[in-house]
Protein backbone atom coordinates (compact mmCIF):
# COMPACT_ATOMS: atom_id res chain seq x y z
CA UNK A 1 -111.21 -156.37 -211.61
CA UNK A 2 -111.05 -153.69 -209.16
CA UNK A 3 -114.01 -152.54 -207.12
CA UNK A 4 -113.66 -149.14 -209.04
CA UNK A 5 -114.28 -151.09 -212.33
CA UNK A 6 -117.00 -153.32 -211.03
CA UNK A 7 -118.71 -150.26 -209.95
CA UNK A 8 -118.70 -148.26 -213.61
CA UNK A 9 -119.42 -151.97 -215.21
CA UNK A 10 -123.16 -150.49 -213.89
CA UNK A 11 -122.90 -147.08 -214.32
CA UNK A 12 -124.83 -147.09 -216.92
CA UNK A 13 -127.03 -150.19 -217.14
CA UNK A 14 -130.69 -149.40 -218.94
CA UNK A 15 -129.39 -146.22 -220.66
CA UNK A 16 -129.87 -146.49 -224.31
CA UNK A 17 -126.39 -144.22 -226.10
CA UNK A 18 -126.38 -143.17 -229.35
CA UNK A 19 -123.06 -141.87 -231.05
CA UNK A 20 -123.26 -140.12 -234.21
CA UNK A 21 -119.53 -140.80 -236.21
CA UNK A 22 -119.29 -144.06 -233.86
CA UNK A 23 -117.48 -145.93 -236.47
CA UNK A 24 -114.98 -143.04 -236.29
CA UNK A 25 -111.63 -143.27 -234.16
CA UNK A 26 -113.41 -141.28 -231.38
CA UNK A 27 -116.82 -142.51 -232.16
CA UNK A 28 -115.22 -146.10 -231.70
CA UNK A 29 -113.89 -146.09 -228.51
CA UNK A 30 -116.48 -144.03 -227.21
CA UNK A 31 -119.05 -147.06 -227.57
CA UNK A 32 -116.41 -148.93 -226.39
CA UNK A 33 -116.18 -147.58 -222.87
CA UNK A 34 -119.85 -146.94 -222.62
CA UNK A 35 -120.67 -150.29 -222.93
CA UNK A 36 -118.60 -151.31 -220.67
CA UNK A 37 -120.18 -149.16 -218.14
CA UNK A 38 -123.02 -151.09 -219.06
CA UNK A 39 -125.13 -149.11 -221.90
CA UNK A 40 -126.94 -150.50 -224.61
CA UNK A 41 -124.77 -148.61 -227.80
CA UNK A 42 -126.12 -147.18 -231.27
CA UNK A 43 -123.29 -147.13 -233.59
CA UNK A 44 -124.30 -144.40 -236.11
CA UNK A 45 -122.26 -144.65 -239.31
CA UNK A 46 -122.35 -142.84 -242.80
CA UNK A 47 -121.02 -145.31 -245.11
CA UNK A 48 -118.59 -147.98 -242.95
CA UNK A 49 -121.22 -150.49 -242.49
CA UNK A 50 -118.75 -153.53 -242.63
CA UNK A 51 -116.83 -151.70 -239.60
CA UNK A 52 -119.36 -150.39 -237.67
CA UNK A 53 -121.04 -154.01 -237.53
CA UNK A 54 -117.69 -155.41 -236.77
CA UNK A 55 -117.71 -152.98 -233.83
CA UNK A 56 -121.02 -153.78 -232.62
CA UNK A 57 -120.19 -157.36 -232.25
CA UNK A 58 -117.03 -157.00 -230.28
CA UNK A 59 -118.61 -153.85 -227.88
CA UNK A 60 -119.22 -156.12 -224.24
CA UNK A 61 -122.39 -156.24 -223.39
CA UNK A 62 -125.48 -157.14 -225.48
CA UNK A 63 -128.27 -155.55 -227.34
CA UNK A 64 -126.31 -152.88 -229.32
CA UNK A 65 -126.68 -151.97 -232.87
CA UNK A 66 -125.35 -150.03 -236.09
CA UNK A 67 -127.80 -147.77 -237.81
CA UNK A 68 -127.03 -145.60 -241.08
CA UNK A 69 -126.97 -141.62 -240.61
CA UNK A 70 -126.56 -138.71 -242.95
CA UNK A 71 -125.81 -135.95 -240.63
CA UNK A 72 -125.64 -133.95 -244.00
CA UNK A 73 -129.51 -134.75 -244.63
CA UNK A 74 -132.44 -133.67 -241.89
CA UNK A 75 -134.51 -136.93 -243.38
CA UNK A 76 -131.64 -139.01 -242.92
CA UNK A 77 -131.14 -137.81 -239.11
CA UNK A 78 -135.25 -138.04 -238.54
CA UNK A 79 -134.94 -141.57 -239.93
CA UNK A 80 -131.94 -142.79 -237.88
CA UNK A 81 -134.00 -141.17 -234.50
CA UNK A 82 -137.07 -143.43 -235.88
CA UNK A 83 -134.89 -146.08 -236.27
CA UNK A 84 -133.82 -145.97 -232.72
CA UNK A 85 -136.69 -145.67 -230.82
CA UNK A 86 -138.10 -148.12 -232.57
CA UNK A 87 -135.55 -150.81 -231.76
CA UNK A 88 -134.65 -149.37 -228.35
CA UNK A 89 -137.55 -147.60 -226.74
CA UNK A 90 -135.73 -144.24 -225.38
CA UNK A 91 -132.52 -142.40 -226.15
CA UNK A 92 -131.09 -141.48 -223.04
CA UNK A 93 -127.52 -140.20 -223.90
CA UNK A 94 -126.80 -138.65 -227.47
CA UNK A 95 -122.81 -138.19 -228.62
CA UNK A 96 -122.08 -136.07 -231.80
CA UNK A 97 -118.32 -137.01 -232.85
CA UNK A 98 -119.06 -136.61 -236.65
CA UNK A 99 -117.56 -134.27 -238.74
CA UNK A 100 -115.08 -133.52 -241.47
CA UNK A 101 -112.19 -130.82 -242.12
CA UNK A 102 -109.74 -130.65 -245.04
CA UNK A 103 -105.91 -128.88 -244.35
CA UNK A 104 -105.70 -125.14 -245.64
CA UNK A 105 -103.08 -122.44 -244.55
CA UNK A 106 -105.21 -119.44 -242.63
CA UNK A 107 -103.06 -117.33 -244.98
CA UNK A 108 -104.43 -119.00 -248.20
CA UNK A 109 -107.72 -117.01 -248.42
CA UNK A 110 -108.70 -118.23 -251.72
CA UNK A 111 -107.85 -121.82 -251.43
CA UNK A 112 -110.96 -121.94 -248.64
CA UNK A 113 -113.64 -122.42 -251.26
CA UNK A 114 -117.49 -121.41 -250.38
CA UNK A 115 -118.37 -125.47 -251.32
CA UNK A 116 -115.32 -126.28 -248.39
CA UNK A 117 -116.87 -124.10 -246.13
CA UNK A 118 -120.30 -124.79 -246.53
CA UNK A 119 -119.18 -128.62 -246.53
CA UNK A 120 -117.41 -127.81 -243.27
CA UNK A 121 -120.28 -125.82 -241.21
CA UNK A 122 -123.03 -128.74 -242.63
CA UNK A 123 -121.35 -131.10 -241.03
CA UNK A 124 -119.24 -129.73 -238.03
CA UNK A 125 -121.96 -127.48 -237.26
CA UNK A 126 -125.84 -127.69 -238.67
CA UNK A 127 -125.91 -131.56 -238.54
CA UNK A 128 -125.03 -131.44 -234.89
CA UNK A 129 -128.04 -129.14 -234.33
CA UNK A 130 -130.42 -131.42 -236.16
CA UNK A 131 -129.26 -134.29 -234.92
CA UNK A 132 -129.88 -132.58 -231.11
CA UNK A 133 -133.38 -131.44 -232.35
CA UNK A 134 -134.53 -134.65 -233.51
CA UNK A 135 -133.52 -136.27 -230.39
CA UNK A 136 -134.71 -133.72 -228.21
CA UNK A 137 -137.81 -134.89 -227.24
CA UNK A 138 -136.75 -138.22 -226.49
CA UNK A 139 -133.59 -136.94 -224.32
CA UNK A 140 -136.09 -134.74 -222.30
CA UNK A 141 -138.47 -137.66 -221.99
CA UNK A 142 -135.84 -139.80 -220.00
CA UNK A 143 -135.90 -137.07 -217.17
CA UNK A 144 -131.84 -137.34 -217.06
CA UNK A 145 -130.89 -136.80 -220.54
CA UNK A 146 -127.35 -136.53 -222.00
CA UNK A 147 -125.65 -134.50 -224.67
CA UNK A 148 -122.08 -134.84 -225.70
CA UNK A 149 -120.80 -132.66 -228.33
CA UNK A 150 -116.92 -133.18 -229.53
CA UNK A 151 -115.68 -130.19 -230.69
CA UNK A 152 -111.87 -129.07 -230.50
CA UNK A 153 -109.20 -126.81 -229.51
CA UNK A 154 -109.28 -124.68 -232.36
CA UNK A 155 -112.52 -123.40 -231.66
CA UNK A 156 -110.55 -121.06 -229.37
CA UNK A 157 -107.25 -120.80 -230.02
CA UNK A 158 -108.06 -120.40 -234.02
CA UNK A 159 -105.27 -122.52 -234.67
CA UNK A 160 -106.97 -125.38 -236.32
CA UNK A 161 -107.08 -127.21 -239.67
CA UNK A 162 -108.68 -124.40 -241.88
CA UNK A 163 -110.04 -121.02 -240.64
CA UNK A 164 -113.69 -122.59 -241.45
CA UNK A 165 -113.38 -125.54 -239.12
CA UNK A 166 -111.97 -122.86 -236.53
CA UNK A 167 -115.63 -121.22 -236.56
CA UNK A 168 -117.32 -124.08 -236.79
CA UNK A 169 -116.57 -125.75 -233.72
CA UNK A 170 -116.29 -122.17 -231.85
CA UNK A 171 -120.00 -122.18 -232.94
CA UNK A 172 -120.17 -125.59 -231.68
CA UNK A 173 -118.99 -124.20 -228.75
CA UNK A 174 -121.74 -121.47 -228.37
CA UNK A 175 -124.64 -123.82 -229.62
CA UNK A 176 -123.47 -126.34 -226.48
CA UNK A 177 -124.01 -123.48 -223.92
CA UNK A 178 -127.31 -122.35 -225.22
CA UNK A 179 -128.94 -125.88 -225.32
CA UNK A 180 -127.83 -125.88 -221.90
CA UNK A 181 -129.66 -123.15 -220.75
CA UNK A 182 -132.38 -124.29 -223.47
CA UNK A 183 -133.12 -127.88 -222.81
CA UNK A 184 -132.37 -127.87 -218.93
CA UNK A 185 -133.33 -129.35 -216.30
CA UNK A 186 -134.16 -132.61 -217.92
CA UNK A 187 -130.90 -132.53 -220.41
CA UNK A 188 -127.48 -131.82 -219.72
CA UNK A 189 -125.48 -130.30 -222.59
CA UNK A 190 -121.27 -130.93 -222.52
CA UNK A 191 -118.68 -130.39 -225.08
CA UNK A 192 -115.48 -131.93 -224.84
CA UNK A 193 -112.82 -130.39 -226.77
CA UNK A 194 -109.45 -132.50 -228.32
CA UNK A 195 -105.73 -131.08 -229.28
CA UNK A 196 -104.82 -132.69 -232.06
CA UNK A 197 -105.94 -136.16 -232.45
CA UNK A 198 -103.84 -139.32 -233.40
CA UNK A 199 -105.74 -140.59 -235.71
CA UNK A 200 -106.37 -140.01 -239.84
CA UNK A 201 -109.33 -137.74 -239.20
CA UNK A 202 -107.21 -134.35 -240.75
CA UNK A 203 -105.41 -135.78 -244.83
CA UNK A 204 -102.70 -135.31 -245.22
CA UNK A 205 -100.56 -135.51 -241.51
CA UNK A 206 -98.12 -137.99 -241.51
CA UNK A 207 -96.49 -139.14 -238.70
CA UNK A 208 -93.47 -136.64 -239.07
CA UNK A 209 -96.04 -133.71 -238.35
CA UNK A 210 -97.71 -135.78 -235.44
CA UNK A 211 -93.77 -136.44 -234.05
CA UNK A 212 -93.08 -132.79 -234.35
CA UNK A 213 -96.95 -131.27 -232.90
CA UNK A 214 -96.15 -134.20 -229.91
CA UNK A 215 -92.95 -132.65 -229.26
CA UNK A 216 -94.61 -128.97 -228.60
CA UNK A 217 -97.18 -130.23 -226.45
CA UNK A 218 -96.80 -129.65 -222.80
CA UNK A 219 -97.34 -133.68 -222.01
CA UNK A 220 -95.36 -134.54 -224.79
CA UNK A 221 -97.64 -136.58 -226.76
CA UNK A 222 -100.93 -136.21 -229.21
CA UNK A 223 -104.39 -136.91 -227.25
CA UNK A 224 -105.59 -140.34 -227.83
CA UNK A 225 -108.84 -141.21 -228.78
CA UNK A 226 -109.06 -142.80 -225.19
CA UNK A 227 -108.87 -139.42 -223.21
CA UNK A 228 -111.50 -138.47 -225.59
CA UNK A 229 -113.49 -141.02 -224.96
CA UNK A 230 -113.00 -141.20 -220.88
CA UNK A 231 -113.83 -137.30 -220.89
CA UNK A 232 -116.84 -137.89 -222.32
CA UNK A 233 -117.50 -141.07 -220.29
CA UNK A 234 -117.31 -138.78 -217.21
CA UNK A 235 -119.55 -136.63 -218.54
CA UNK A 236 -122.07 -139.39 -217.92
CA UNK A 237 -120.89 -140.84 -215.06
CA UNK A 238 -119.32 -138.57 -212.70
CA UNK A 239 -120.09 -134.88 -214.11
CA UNK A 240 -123.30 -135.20 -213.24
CA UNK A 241 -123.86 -131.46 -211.85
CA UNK A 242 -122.11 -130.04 -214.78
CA UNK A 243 -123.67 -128.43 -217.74
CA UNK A 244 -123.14 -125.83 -220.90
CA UNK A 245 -119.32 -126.07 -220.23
CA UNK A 246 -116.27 -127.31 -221.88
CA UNK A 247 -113.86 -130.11 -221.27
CA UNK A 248 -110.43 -129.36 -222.74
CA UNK A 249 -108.61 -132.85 -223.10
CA UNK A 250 -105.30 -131.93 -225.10
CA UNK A 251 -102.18 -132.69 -222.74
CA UNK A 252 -101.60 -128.54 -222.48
CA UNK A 253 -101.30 -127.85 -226.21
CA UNK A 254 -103.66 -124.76 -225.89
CA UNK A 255 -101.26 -123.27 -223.52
């Protein structure tokens, strides 16, 4: 192990990190790499309570856990903060990576239902909120609090999976700066924004359309769920002075 390494083993030993989704691609390998830096994980899942377990007992490091969350439901998100301070004492570093999309051309107006769209906003948008106003207090009670918002490309390019999910995460976007200037100085606000993915989060994309979106992307290949995961990392760990801005992590494919 390099000194580098041995260094960010400690980063962030006695931080408490909870990641909404964190049974998710993203959400996974996010709790990966901050408990290797040394924080104690929450792995907040919706349903995949076999997985997110499994992940809890292979993260290094001890003390971690898997707690249900609704980010759909207010009393499900007030529950799952309970939950956590009750096991853990603080909440020092919160990660939103939920969230859900469905494929529909821009072009197919009617095919973008009002249930779809409310569906989308709910949980791309409004859960994130609620889940950063439950937590609040507790972020701004650790002096040097921590929230990570995932949100994507498409927020502004408007080439995304559905013209709903577009707005969504540009209101992402928006809500990320204003909780920075809302919340600071005791809570930093980032959003880190993906090109397309590899991973099954969009139905429907095979590997033929992940071969052929690779192809058109300045670095020639999809962002993994690593560089998501290291961008966000770094946003606890070395971005330290940075707040209400957005990292892009997507190899060029915005260009």
């Amino acid at each position: 192990m390099t000194e580098q390494m041995m260094n960010m083993s400690h980063a962030l030993t006695g931080k408490v990190a909870v990641v909404v989704g964190g049974s998710g691609g993203i959400g996974r390998e996010t709790c990966r790499l901050l408990a290797q830096a040394g924080a104690r994980v929450v792995v907040g899942y919706r349903s995949a309570k076999e997985k997110a377990e499994a992940l809890v007992e292979a993260l290094p490091g001890e003390g971690h856990a898997a707690l249900p969350v609704s980010i759909e439901e207010t009393p499900s998100i007030e529950a799952f903060r309970d939950a956590v301070l009750s096991g853990f004492g603080q909440a020092d570093i919160l990660v939103n990576t939920a969230g859900v999309t469905k494929p529909v051309p821009h072009a197919d107006l009617d095919a973008l239902t009002d249930e779809l769209i409310d569906q989308i906003f709910i949980n791309n948008w409004r859960g994130v909120f609620a889940t950063v106003r439950a937590f609040a207090p507790a972020l701004k009670a650790s002096g040097n609090g921590l929230i990570v918002n995932v949100s994507s490309i498409a927020a502004f390019t408007s080439i995304g999976s559905n013209i709903a999910y577009c707005g969504a995460k540009a209101g992402l976007d928006i809500m990320s700066n204003s909780l920075a200037r809302a919340l600071a100085p005791q809570i930093r606000v980032m959003a880190v924004s993906p090109g397309m993915v590899d991973t099954d989060f969009v139905p429907g994309r095979g590997q033929e359309f992940k071969d052929k979106a690779a192809a058109t992307t300045p670095l020639k290949r999809l962002t993994s769920t690593t560089d998501v995961a290291e961008a966000i990392l770094a946003c606890a760990t070395h971005l330290k002075f940075s707040t209400g801005t957005r990292i892009v992590v997507d190899g060029g494919r915005h260009l």
